[in-house]
C-alpha atoms as a PDB file:
ATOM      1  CA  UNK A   1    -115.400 246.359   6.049  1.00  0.00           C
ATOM      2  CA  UNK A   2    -117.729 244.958   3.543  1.00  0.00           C
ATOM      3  CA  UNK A   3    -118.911 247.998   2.247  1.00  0.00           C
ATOM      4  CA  UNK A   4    -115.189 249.339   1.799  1.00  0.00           C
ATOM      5  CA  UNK A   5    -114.371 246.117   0.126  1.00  0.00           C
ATOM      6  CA  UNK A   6    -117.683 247.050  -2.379  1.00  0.00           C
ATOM      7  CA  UNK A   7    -116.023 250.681  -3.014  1.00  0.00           C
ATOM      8  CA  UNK A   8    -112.565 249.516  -3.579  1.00  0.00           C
ATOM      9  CA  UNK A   9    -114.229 246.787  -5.989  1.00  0.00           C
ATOM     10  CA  UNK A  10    -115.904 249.670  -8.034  1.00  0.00           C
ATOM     11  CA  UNK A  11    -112.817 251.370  -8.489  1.00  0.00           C
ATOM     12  CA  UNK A  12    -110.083 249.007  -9.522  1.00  0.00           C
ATOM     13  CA  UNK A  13    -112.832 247.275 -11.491  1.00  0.00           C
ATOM     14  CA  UNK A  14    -113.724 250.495 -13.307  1.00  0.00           C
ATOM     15  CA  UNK A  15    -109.640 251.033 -13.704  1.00  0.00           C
ATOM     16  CA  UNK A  16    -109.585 247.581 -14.996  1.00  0.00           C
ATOM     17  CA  UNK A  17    -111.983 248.340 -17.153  1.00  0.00           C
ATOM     18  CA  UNK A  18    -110.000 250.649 -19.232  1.00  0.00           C
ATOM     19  CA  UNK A  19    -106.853 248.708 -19.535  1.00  0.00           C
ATOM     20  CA  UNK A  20    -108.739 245.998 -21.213  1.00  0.00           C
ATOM     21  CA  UNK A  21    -110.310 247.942 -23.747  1.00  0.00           C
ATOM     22  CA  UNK A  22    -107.119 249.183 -24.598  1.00  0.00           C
ATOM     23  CA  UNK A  23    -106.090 246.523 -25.315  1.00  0.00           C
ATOM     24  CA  UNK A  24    -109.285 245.172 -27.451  1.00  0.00           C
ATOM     25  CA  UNK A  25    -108.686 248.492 -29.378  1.00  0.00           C
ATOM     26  CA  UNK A  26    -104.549 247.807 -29.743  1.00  0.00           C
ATOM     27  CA  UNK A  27    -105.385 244.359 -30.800  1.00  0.00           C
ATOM     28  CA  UNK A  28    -109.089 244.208 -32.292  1.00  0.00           C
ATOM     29  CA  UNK A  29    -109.152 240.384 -30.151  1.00  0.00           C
ATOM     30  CA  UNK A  30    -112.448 238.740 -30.465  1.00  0.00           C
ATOM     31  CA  UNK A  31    -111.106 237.939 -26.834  1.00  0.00           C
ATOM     32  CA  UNK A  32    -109.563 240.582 -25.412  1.00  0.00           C
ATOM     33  CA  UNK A  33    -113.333 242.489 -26.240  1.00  0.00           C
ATOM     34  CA  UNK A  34    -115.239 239.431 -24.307  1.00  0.00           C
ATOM     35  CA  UNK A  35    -112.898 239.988 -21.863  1.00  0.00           C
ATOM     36  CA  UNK A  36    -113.718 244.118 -21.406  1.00  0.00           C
ATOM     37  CA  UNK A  37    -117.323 243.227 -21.925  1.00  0.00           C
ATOM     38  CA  UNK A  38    -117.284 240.991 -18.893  1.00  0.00           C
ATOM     39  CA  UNK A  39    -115.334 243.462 -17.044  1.00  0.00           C
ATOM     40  CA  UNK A  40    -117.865 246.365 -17.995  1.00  0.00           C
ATOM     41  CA  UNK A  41    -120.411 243.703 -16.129  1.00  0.00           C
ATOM     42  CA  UNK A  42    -118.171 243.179 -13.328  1.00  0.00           C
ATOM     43  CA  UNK A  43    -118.135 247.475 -12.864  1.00  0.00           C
ATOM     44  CA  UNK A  44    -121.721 246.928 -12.902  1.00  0.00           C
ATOM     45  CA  UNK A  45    -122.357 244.575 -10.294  1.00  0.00           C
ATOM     46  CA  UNK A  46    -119.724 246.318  -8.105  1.00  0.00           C
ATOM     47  CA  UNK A  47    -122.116 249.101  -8.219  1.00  0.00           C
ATOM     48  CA  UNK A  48    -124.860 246.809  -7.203  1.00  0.00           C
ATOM     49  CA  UNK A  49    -122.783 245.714  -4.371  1.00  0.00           C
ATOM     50  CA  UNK A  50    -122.136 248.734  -2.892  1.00  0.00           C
ATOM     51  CA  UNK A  51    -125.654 249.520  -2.855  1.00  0.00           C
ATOM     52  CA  UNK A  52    -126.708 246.173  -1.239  1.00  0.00           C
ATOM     53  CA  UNK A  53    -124.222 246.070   1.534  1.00  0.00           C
ATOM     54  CA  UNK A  54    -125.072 249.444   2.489  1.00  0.00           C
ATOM     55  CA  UNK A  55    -128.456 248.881   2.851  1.00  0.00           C
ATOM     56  CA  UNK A  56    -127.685 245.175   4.476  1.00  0.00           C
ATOM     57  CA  UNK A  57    -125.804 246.783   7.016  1.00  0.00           C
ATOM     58  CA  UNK A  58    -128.746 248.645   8.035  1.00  0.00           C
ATOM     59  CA  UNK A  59    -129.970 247.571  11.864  1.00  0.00           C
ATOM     60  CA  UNK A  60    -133.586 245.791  11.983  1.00  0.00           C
ATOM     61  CA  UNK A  61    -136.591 249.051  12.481  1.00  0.00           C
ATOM     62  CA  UNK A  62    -140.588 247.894  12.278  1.00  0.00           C
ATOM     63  CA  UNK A  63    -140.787 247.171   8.758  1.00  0.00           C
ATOM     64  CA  UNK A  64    -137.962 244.861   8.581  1.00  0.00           C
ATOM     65  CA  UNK A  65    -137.671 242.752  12.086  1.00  0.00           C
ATOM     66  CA  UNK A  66    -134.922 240.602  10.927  1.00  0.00           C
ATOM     67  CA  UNK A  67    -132.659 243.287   9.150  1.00  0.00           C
ATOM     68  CA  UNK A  68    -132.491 244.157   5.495  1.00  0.00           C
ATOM     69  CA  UNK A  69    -129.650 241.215   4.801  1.00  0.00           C
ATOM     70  CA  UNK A  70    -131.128 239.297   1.998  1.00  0.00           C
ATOM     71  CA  UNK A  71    -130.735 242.709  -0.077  1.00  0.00           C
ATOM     72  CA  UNK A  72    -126.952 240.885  -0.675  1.00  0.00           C
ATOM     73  CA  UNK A  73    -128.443 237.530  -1.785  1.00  0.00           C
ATOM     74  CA  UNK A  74    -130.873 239.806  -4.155  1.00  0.00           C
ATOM     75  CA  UNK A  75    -127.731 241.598  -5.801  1.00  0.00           C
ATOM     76  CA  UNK A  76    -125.470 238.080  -5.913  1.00  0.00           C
ATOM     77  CA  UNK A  77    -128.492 236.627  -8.174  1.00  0.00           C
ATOM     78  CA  UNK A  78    -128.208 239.793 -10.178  1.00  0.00           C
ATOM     79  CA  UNK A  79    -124.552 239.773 -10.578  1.00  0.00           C
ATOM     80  CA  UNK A  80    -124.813 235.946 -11.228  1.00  0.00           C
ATOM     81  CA  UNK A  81    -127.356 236.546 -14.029  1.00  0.00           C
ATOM     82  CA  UNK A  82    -125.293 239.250 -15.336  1.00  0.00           C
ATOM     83  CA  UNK A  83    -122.113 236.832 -15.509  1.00  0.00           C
ATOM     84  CA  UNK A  84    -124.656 234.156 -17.224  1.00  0.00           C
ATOM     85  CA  UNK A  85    -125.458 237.178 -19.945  1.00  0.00           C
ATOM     86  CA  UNK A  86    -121.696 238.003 -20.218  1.00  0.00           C
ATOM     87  CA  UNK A  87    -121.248 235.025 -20.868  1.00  0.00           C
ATOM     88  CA  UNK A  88    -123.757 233.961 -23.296  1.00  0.00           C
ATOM     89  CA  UNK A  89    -122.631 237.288 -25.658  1.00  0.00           C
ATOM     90  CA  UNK A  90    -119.230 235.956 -25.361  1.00  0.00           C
ATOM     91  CA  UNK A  91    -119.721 232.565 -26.824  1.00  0.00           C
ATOM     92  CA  UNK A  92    -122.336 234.439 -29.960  1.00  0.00           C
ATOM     93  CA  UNK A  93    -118.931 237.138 -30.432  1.00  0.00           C
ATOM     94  CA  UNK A  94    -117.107 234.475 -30.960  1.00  0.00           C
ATOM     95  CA  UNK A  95    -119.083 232.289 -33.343  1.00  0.00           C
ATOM     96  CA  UNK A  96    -119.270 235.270 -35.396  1.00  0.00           C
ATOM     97  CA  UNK A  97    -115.854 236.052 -35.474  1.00  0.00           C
ATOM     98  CA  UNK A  98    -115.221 232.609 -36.812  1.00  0.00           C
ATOM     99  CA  UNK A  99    -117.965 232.921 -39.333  1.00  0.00           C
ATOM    100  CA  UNK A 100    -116.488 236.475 -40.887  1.00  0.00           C
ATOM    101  CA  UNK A 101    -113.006 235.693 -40.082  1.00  0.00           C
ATOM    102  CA  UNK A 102    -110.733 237.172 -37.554  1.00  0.00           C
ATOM    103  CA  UNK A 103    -108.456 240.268 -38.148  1.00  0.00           C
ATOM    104  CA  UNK A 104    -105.487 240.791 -35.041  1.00  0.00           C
ATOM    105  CA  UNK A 105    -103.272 243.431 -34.799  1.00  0.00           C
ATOM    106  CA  UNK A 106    -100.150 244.614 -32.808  1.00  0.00           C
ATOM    107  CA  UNK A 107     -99.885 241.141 -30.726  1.00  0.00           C
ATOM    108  CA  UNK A 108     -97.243 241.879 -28.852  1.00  0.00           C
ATOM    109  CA  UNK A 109     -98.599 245.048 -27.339  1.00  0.00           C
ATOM    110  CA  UNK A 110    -101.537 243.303 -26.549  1.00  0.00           C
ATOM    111  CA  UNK A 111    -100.467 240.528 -24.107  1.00  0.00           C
ATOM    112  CA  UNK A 112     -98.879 243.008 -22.406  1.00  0.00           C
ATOM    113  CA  UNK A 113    -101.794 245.282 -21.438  1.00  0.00           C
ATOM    114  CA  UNK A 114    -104.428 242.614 -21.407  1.00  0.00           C
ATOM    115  CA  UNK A 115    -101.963 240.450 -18.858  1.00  0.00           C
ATOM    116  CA  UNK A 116    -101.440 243.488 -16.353  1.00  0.00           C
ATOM    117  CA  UNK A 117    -104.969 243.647 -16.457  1.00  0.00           C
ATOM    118  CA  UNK A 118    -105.375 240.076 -15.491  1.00  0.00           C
ATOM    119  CA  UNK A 119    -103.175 240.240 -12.803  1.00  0.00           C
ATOM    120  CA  UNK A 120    -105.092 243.371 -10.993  1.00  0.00           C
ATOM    121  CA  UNK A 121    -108.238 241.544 -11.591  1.00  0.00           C
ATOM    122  CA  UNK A 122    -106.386 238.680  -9.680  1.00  0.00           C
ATOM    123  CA  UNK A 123    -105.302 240.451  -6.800  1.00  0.00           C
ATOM    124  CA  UNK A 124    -108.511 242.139  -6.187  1.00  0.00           C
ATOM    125  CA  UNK A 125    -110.870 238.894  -6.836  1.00  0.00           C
ATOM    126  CA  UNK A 126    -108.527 237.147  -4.161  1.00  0.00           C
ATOM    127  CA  UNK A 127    -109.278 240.294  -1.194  1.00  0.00           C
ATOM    128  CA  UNK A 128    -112.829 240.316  -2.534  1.00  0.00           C
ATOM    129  CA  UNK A 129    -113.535 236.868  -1.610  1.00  0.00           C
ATOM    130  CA  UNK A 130    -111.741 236.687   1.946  1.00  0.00           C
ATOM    131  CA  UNK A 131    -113.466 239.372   2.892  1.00  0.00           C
ATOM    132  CA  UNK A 132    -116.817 238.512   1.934  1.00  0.00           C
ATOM    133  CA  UNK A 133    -116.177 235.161   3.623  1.00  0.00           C
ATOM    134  CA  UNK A 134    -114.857 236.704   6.682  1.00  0.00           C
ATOM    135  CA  UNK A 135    -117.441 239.120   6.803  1.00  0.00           C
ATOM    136  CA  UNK A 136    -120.053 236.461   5.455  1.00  0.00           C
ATOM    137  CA  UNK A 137    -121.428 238.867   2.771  1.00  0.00           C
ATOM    138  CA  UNK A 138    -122.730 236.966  -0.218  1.00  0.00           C
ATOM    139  CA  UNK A 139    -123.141 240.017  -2.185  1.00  0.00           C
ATOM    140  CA  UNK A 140    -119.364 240.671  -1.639  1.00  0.00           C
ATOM    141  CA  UNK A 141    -117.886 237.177  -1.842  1.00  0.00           C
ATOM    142  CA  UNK A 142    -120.252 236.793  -5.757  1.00  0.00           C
ATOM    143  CA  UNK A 143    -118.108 239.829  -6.579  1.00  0.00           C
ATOM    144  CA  UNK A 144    -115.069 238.330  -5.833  1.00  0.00           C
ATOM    145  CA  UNK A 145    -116.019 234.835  -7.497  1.00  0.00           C
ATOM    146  CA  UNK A 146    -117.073 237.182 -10.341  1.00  0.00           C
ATOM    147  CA  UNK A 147    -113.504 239.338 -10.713  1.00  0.00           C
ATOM    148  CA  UNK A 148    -111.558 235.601 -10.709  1.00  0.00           C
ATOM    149  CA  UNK A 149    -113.792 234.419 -13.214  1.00  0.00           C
ATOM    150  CA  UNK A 150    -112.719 237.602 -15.160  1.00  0.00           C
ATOM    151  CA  UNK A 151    -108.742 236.422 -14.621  1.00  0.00           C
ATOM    152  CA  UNK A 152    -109.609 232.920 -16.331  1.00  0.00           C
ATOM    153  CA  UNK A 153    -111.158 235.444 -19.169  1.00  0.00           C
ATOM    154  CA  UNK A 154    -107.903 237.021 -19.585  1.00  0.00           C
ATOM    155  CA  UNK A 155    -105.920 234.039 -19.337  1.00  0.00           C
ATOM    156  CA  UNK A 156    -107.725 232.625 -21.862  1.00  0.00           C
ATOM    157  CA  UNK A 157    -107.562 236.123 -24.157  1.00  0.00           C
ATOM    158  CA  UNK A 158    -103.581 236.335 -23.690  1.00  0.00           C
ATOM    159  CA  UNK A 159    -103.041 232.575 -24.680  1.00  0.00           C
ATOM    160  CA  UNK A 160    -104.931 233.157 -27.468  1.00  0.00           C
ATOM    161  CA  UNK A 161    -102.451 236.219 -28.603  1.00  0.00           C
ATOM    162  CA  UNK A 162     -99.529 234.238 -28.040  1.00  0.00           C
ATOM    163  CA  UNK A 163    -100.517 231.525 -30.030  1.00  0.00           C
ATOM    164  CA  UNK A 164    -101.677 233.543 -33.019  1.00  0.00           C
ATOM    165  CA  UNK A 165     -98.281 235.536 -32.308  1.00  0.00           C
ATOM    166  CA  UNK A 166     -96.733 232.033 -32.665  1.00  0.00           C
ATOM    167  CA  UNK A 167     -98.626 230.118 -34.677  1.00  0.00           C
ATOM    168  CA  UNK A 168    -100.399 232.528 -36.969  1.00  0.00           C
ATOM    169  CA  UNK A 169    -103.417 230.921 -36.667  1.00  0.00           C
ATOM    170  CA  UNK A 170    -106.031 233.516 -36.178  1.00  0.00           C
ATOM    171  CA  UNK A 171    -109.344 231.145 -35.905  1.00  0.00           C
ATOM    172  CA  UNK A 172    -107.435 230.418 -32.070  1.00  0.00           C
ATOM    173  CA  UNK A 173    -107.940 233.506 -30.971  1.00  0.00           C
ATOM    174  CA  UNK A 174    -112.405 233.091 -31.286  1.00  0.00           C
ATOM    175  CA  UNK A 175    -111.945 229.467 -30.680  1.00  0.00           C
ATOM    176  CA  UNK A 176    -110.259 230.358 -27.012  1.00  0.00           C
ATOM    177  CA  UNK A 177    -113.001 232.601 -26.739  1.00  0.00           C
ATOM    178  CA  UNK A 178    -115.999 229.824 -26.533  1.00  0.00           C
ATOM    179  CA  UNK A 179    -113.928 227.836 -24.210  1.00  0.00           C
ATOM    180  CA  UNK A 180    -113.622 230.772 -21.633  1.00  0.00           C
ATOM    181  CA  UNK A 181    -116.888 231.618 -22.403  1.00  0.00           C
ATOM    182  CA  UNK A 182    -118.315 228.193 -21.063  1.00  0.00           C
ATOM    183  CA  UNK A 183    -116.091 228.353 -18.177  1.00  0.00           C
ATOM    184  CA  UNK A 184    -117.783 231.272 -17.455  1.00  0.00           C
ATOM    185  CA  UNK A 185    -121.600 230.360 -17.908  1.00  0.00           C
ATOM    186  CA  UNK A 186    -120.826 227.446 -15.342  1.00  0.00           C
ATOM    187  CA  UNK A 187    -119.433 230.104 -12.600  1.00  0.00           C
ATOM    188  CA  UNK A 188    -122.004 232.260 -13.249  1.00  0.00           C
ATOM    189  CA  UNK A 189    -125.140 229.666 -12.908  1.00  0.00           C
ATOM    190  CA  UNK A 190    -123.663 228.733  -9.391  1.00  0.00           C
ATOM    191  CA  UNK A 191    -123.407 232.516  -8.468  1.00  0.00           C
ATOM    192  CA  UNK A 192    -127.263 232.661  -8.931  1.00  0.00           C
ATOM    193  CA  UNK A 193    -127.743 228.973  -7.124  1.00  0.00           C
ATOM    194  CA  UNK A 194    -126.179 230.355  -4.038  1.00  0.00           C
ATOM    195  CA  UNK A 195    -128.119 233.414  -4.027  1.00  0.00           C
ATOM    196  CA  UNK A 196    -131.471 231.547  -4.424  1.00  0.00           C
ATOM    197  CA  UNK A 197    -130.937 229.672  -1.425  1.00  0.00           C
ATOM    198  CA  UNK A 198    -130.155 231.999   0.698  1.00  0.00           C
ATOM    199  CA  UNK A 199    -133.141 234.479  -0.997  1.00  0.00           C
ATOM    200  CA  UNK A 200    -135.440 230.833  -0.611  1.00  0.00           C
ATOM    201  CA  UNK A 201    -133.892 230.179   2.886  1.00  0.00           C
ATOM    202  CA  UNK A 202    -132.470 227.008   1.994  1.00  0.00           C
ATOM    203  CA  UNK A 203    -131.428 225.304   4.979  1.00  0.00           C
ATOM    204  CA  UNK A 204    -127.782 225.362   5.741  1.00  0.00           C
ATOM    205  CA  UNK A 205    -126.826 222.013   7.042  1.00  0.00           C
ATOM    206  CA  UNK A 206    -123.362 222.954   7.838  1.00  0.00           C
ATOM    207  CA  UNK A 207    -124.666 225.211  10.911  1.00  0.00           C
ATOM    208  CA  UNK A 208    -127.161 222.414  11.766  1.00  0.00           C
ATOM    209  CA  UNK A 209    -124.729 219.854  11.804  1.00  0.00           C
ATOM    210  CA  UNK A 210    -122.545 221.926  13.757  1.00  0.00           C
ATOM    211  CA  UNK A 211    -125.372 222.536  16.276  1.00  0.00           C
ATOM    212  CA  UNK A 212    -126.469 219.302  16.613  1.00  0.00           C
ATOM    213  CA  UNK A 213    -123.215 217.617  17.326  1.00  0.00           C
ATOM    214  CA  UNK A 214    -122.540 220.971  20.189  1.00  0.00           C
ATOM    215  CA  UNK A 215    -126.374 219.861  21.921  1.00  0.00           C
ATOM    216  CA  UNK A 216    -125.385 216.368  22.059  1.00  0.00           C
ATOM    217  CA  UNK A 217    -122.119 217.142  23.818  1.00  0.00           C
ATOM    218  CA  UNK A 218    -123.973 219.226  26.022  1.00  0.00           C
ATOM    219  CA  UNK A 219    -126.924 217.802  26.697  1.00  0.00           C
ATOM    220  CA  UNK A 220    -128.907 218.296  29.872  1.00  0.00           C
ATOM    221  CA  UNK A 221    -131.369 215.307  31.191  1.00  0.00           C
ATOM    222  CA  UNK A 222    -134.053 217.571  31.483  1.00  0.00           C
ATOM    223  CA  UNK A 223    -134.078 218.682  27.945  1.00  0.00           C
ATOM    224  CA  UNK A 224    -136.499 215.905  27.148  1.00  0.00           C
ATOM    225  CA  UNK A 225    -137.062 216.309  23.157  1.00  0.00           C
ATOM    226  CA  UNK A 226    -135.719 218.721  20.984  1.00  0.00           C
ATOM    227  CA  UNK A 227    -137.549 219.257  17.509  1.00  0.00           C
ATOM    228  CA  UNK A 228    -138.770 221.505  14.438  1.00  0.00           C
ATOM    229  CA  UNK A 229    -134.903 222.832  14.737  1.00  0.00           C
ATOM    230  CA  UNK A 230    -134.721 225.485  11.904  1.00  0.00           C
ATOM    231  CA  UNK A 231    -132.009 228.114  10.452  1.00  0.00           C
ATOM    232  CA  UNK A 232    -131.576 230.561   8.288  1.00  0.00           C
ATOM    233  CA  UNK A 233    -129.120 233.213   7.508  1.00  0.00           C
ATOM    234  CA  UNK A 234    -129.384 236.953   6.401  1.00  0.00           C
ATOM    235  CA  UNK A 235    -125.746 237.872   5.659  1.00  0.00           C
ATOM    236  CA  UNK A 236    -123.793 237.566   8.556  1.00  0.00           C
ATOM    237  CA  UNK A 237    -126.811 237.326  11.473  1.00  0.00           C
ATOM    238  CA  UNK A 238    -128.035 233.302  11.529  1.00  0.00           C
ATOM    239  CA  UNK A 239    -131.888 233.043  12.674  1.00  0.00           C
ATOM    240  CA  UNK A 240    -132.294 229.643  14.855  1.00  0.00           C
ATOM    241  CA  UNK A 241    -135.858 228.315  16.066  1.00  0.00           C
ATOM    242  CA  UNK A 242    -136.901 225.387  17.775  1.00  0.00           C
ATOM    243  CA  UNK A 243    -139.093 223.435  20.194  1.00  0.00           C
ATOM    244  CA  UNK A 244    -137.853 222.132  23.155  1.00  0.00           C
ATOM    245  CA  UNK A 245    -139.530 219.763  25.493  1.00  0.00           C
ATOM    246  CA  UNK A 246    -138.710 219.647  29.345  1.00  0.00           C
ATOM    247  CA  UNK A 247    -140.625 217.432  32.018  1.00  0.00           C
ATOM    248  CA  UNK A 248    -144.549 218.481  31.967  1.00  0.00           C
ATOM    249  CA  UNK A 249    -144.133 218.769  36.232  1.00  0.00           C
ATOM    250  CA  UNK A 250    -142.195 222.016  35.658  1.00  0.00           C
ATOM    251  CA  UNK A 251    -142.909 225.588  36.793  1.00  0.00           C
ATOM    252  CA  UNK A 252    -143.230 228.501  34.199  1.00  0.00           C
ATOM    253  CA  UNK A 253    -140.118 229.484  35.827  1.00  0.00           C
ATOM    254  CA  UNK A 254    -137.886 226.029  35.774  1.00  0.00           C
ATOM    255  CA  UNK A 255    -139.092 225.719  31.724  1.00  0.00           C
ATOM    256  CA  UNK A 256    -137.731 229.364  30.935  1.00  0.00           C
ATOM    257  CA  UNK A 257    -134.296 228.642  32.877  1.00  0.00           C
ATOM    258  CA  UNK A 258    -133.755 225.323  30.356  1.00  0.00           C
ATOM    259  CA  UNK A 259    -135.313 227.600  27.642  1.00  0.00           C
ATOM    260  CA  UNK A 260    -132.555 230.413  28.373  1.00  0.00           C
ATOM    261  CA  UNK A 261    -129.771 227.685  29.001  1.00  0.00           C
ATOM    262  CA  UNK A 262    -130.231 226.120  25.591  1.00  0.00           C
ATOM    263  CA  UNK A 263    -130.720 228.959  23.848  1.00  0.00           C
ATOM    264  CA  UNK A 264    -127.084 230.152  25.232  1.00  0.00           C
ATOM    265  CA  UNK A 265    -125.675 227.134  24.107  1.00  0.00           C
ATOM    266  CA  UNK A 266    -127.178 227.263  20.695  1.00  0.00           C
ATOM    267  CA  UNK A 267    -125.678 230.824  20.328  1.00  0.00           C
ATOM    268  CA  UNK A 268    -122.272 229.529  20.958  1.00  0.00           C
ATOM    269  CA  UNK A 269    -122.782 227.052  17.854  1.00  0.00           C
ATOM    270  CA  UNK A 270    -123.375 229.644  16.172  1.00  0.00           C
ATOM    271  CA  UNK A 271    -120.688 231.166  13.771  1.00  0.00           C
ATOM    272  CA  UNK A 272    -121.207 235.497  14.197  1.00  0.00           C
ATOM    273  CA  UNK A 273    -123.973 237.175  15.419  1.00  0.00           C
ATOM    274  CA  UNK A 274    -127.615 235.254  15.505  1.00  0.00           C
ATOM    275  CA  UNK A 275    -130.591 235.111  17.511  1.00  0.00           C
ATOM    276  CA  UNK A 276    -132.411 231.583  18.599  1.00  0.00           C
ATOM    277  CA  UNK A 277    -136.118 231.542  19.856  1.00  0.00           C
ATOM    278  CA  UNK A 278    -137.220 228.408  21.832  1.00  0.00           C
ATOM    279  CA  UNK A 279    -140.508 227.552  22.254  1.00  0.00           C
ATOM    280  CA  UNK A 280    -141.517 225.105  25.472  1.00  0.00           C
ATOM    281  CA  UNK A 281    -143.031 222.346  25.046  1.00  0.00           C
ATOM    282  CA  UNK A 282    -144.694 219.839  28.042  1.00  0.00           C
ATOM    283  CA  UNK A 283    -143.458 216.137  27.786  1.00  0.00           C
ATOM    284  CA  UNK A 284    -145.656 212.717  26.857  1.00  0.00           C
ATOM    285  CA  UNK A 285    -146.477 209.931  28.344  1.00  0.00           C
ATOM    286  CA  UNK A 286    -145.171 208.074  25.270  1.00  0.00           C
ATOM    287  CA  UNK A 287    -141.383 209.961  25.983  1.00  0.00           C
ATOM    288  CA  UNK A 288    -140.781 207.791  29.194  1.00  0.00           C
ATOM    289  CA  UNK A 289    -138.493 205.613  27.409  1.00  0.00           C
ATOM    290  CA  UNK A 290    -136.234 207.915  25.591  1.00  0.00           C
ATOM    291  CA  UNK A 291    -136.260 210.508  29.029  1.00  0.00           C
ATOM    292  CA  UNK A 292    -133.362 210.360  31.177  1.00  0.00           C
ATOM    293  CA  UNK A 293    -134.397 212.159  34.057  1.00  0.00           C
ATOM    294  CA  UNK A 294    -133.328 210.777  37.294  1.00  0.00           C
ATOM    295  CA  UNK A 295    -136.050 210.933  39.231  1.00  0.00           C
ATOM    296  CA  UNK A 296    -139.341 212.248  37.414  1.00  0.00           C
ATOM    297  CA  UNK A 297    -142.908 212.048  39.936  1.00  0.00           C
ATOM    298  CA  UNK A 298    -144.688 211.123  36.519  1.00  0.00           C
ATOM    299  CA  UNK A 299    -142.407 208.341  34.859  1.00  0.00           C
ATOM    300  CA  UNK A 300    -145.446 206.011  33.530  1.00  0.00           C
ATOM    301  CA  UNK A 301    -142.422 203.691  31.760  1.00  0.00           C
ATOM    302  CA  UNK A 302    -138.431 202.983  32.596  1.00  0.00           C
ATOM    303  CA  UNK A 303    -135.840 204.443  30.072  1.00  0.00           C
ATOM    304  CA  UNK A 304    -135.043 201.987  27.547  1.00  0.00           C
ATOM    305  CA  UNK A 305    -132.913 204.121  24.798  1.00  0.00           C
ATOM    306  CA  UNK A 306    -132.607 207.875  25.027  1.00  0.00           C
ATOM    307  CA  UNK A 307    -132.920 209.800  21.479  1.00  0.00           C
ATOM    308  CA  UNK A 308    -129.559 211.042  20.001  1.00  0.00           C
ATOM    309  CA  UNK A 309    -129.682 214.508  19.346  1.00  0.00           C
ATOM    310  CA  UNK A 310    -129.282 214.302  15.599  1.00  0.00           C
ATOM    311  CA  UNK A 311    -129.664 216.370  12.547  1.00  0.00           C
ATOM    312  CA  UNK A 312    -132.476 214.025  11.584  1.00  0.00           C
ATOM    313  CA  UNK A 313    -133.799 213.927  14.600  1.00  0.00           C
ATOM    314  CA  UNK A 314    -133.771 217.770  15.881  1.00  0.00           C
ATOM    315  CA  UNK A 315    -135.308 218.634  12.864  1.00  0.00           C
ATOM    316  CA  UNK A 316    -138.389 216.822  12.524  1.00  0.00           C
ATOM    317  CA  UNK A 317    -141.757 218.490  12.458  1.00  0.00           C
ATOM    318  CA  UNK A 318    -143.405 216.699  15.748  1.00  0.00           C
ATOM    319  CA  UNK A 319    -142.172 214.591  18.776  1.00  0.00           C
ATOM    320  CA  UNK A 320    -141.538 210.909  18.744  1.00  0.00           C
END
């Protein structure tokens, strides 16, 4: 689905593409041209999308145990850089246009083409982004933040042509330009911010949050301690690790069963397809007080508070 959603991005953006420089050439729009240039980008990065979701989807092999999926967050920070640079040409365009002076033609004709344009870039911006949520591609969702930054673009072109069309003022048409074009600078530099965190592994506390609440509502008495809880996520797969403590009485065999139980558990937290590795950890003499298992052969101290299973707490580096 997400590589179909990459295609069909390539192709109405390239078809896009074409009605908006049109209309630059019907209308000579210091606009209308930022607005082709930043769709010529947007044909661009669809390309790059493509690419990267193809070789996301790819299963793990020996080289790459964990899957190919940060090849997405690679191609959002390129498509967010390349919205940063569309951006940044806008905004010189359109100082120079105000220093030489502006020269429209055919108005009319051009609000037309340039808003059918912005209304395709609309529709497909809005598909582009459920899908890449539903799908949880970031390479695929950037491309869809990137065609409705496009649509603010041509909003801001076509206002421009109606108000030289009405008010004959034709320093409005660069002037709407620098606006858009700061609009767009601000989408793009979050495009790249999301993409370095996932490229970084940035922790996503949404998942752990959502985790930590699930083990607390299902906690077992002999899951002692849980700690060193990590995540991170390579497109749609989310990677969970942690260290869980049980009673230091058990068997190889009793420690795997809790292992196995809360790693099912953790699984069901989890939004899509992941994998969770638990290592096993004995208890302490110093966890008496926080343990609440009924009747323990090695108790050196009665329970006195047990430890919430918390975001805080789970993901310390060491026990308490």
């Amino acid at each position: 689905m997400a590589l179909r959603a990459g295609i069909i991005s390539l192709v109405g953006g390239a078809a896009i593409l074409g009605v908006k420089l049109v209309a630059w050439f019907v209308t000579g729009s210091t606009a209308v041209l930022a607005d082709a240039a930043e769709q010529a980008v947007n044909v661009v990065a669809s390309m790059l999308v493509v690419f990267s979701v193809a070789i996301a989807s790819r299963p793990p092999d020996a080289d790459h145990p964990y899957g190919h999926g940060k090849a997405e967050f690679l191609s959002a920070a390129v498509e967010g850089g390349m919205i940063v640079v569309a951006g940044t040409f806008i905004l010189i365009a359109a100082i120079r246009q105000i220093v030489i002076g502006p020269e429209l033609h055919r108005v009319g004709m051009g609000i037309l083409i340039a808003g059918v344009g912005g209304v395709a870039n609309l529709v497909l911006g809005l598909y582009l982004v459920r899908v890449g949520r539903r799908e949880r591609s970031s390479a695929v969702e950037a491309d869809g933040v990137h065609c409705l930054s496009d649509v603010w673009i041509t909003v801001g072109s076509v206002a421009a042509l109606v108000g030289v069309r009405f008010s004959g003022w034709v320093y409005l048409d660069p002037l709407v330009a620098i606006a858009v074009s700061l609009h767009i600078l601000r989408i793009g530099s979050k495009v790249v911010r999301r993409a370095l965190a996932g490229l970084l592994d940035e922790a996503d506390f949404h998942l752990l949050d959502w985790i930590a609440e699930h083990l607390e509502r299902i906690r077992r008495p002999e899951w002692v301690e849980i700690h060193q809880l990590r995540t991170w996520s390579s497109g749609w797969v989310s990677h969970v690790d942690l260290h869980l403590t049980v009673p230091r009485y058990f068997s190889i065999a009793e420690a795997h069963q809790e292992a196995d139980a809360l790693e099912a558990e953790v699984l069901q937290a989890i939004t899509g397809t992941g994998d969770v590795v638990v290592h096993i950890d004995p208890c302490l003499p110093n966890q008496c007080s926080g343990c609440t298992v009924s009747e323990c052969p090695v108790r050196g101290e009665a329970l006195e508070e047990r430890l919430a299973f918390s975001v805080e707490n789970l993901t310390r580096a060491g026990t308490i």
